[in-house]
N, C-alpha and C. Protein backbone atom coordinates (compact mmCIF):
# COMPACT_ATOMS: atom_id res chain seq x y z
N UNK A 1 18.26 -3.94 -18.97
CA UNK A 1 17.08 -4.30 -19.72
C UNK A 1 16.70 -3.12 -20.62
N UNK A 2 16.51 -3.36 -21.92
CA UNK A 2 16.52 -2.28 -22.90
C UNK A 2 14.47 -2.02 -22.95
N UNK A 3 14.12 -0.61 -23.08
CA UNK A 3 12.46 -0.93 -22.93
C UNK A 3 12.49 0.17 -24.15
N UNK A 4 11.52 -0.14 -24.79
CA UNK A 4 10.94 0.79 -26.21
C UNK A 4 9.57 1.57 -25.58
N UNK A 5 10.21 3.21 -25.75
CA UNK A 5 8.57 4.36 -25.33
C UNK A 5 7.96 4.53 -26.34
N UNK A 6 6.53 4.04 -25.64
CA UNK A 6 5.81 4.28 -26.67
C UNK A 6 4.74 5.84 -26.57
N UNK A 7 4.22 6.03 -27.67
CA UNK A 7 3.62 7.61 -27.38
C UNK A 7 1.75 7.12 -26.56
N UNK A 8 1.59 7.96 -25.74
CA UNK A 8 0.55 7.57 -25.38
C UNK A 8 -0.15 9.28 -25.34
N UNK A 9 -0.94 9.74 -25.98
CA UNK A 9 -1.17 10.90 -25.68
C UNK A 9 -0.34 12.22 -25.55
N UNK A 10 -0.03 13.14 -24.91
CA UNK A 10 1.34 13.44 -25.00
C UNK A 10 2.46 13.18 -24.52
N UNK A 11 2.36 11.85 -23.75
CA UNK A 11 3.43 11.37 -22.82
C UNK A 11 4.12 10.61 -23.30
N UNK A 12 5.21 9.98 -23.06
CA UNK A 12 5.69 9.01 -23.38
C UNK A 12 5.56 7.64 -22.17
N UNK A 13 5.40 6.46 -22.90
CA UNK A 13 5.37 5.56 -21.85
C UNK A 13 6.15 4.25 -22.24
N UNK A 14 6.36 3.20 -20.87
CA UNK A 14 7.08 1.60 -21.61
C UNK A 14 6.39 1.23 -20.34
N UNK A 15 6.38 -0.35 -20.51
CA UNK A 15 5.83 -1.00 -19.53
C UNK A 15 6.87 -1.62 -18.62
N UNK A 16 5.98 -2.40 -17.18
CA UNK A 16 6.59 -2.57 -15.98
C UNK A 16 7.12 -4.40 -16.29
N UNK A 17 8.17 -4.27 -16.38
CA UNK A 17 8.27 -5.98 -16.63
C UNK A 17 7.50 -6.83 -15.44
N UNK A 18 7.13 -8.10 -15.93
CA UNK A 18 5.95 -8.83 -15.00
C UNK A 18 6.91 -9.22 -14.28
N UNK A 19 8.17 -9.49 -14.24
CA UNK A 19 8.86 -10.05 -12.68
C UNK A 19 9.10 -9.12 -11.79
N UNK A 20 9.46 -7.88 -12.13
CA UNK A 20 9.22 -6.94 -10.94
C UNK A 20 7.92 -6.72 -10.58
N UNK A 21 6.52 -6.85 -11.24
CA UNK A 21 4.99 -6.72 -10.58
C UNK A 21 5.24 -7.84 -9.86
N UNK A 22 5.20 -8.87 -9.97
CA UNK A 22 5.28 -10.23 -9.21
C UNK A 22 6.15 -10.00 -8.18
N UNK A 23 7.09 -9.58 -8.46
CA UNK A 23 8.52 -9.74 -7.02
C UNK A 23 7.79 -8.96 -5.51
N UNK A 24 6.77 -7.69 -6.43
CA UNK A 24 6.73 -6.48 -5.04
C UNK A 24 5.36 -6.37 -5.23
N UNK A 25 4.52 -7.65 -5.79
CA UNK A 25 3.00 -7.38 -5.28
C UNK A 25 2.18 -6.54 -6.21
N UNK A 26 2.61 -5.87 -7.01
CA UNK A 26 1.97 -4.62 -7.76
C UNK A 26 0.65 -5.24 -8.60
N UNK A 27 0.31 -4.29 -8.69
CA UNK A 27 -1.19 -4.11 -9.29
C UNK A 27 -1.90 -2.96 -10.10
N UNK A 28 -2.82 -2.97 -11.00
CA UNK A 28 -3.31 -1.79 -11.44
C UNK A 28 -3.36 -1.03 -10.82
N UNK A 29 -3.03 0.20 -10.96
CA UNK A 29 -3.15 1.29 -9.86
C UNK A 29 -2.05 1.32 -8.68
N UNK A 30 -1.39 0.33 -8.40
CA UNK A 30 -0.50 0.77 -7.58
C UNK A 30 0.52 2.01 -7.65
N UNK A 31 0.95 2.56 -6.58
CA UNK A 31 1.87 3.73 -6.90
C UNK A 31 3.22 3.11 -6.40
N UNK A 32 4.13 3.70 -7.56
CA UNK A 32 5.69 3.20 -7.21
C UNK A 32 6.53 5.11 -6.92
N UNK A 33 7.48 4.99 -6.81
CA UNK A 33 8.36 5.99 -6.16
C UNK A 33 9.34 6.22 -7.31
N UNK A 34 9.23 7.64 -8.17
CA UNK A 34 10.41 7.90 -8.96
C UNK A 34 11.55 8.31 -8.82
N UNK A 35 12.65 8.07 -9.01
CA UNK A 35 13.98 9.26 -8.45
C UNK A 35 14.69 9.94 -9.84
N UNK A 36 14.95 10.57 -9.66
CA UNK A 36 15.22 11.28 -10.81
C UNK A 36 16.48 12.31 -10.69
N UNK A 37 17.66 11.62 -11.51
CA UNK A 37 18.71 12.01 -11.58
C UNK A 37 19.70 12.16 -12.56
N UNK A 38 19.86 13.63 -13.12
CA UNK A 38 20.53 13.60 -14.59
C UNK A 38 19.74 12.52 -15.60
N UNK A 39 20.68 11.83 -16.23
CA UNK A 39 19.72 11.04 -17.29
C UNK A 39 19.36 9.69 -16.69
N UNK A 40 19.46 9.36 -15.13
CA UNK A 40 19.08 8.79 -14.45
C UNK A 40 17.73 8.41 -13.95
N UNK A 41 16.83 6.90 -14.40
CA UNK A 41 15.75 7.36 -13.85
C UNK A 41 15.35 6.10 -12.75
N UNK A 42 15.20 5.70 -11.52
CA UNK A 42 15.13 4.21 -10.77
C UNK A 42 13.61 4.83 -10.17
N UNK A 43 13.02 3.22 -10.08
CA UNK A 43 11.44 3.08 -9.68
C UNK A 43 11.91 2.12 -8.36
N UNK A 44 11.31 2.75 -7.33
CA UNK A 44 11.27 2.05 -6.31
C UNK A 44 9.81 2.22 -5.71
N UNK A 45 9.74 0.71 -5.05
CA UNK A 45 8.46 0.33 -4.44
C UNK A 45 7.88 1.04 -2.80
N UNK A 46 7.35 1.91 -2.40
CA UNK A 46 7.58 2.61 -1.43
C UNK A 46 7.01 1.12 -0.30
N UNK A 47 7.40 1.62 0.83
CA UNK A 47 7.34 0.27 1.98
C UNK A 47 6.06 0.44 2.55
N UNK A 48 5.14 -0.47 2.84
CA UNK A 48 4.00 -0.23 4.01
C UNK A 48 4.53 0.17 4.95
N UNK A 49 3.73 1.40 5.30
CA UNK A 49 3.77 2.20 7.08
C UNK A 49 3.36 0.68 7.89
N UNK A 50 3.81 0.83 9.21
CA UNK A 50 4.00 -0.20 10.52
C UNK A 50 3.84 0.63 11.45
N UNK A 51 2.66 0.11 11.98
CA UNK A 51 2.08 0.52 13.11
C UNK A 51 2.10 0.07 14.05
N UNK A 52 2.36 0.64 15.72
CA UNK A 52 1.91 -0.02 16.57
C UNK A 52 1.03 0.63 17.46
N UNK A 53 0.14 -0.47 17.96
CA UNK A 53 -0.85 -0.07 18.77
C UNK A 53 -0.65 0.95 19.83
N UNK A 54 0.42 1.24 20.35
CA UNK A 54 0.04 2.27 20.74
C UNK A 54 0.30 3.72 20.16
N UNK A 55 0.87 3.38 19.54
CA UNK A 55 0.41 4.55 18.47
C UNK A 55 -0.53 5.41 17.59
N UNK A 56 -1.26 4.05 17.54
CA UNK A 56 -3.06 3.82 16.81
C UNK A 56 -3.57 4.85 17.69
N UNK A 57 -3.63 4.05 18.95
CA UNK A 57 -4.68 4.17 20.56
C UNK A 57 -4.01 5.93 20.71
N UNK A 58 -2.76 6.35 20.66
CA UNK A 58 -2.74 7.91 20.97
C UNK A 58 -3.54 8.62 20.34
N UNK A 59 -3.79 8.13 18.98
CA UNK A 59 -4.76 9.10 18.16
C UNK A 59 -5.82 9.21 18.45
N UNK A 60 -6.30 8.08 18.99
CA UNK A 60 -7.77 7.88 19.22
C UNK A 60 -8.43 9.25 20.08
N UNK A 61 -9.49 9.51 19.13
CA UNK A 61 -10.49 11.11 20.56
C UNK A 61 -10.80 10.29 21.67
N UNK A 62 -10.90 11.61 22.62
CA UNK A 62 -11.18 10.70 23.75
C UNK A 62 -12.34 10.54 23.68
N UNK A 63 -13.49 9.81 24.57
CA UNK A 63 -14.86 9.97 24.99
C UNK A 63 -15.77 9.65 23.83
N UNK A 64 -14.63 7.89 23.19
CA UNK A 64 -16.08 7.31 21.78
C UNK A 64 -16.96 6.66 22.71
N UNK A 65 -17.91 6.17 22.03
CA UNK A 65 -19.10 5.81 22.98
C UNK A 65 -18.80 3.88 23.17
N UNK A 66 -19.01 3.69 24.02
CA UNK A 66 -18.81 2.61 24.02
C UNK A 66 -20.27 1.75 24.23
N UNK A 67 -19.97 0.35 23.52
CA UNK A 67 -21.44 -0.67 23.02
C UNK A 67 -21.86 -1.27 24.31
N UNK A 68 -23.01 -1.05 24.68
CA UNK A 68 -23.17 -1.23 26.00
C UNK A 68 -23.00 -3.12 25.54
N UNK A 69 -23.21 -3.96 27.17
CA UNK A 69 -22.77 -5.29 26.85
C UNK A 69 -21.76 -5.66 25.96
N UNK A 70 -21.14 -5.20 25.10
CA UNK A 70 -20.08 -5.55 24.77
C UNK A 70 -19.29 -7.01 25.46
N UNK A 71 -18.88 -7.13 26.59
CA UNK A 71 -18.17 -8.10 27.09
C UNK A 71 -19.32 -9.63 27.23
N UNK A 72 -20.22 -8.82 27.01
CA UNK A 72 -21.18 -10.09 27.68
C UNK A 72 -21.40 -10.80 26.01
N UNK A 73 -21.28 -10.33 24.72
CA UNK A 73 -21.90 -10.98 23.77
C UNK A 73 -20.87 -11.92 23.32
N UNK A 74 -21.84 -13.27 22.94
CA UNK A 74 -21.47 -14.83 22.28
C UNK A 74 -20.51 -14.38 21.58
N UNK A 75 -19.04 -15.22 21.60
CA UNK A 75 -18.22 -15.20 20.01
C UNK A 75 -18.74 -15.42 19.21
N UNK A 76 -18.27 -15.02 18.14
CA UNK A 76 -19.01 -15.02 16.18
C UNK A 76 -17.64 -15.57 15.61
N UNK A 77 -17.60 -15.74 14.77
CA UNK A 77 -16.70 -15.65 13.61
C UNK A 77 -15.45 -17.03 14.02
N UNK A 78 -14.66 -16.59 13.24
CA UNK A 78 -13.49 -18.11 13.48
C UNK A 78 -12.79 -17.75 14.85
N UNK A 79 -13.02 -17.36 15.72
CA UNK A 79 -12.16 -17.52 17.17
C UNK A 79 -13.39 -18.02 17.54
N UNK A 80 -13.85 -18.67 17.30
CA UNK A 80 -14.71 -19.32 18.22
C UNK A 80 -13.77 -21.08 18.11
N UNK A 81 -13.52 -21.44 18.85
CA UNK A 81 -12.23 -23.16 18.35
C UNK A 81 -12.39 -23.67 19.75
């Protein structure tokens, strides 16, 4: 795919074709990943971090305060079915 830079200030710039924004979600402001090699240049989409809970829970400080009654209060929201 051939792209024309245009001058933007002192930079040079070209735009992101709309099927790659569409393919990987992108948005104003999103950040993509440059590699840069000889006259080589590829944009890759960096991956969401994956978490698991217990991984979360190691971080956690110890001794947060906990909501008193907690267990005892009415469901709210859509798990209530």
């Amino acid at each position: 795919m051939l792209q024309t830079l245009r001058k933007a200030g002192g930079s040079l710039v070209m735009t992101v074709p709309r099927v790659f924004v569409e393919q990987n979600g992108l948005n104003d402001g999103s950040q993509v990943e440059l590699h840069l090699s000889g006259k080589k240049m590829t944009v890759e989409v960096p991956s969401k971090p994956r978490y698991k809970l217990a991984q979360l829970m190691a971080e956690m400080p110890e001794g947060l305060p906990r909501v008193e009654g907690w267990d005892e209060m009415p469901s709210a929201g859509l798990e209530i079915g």
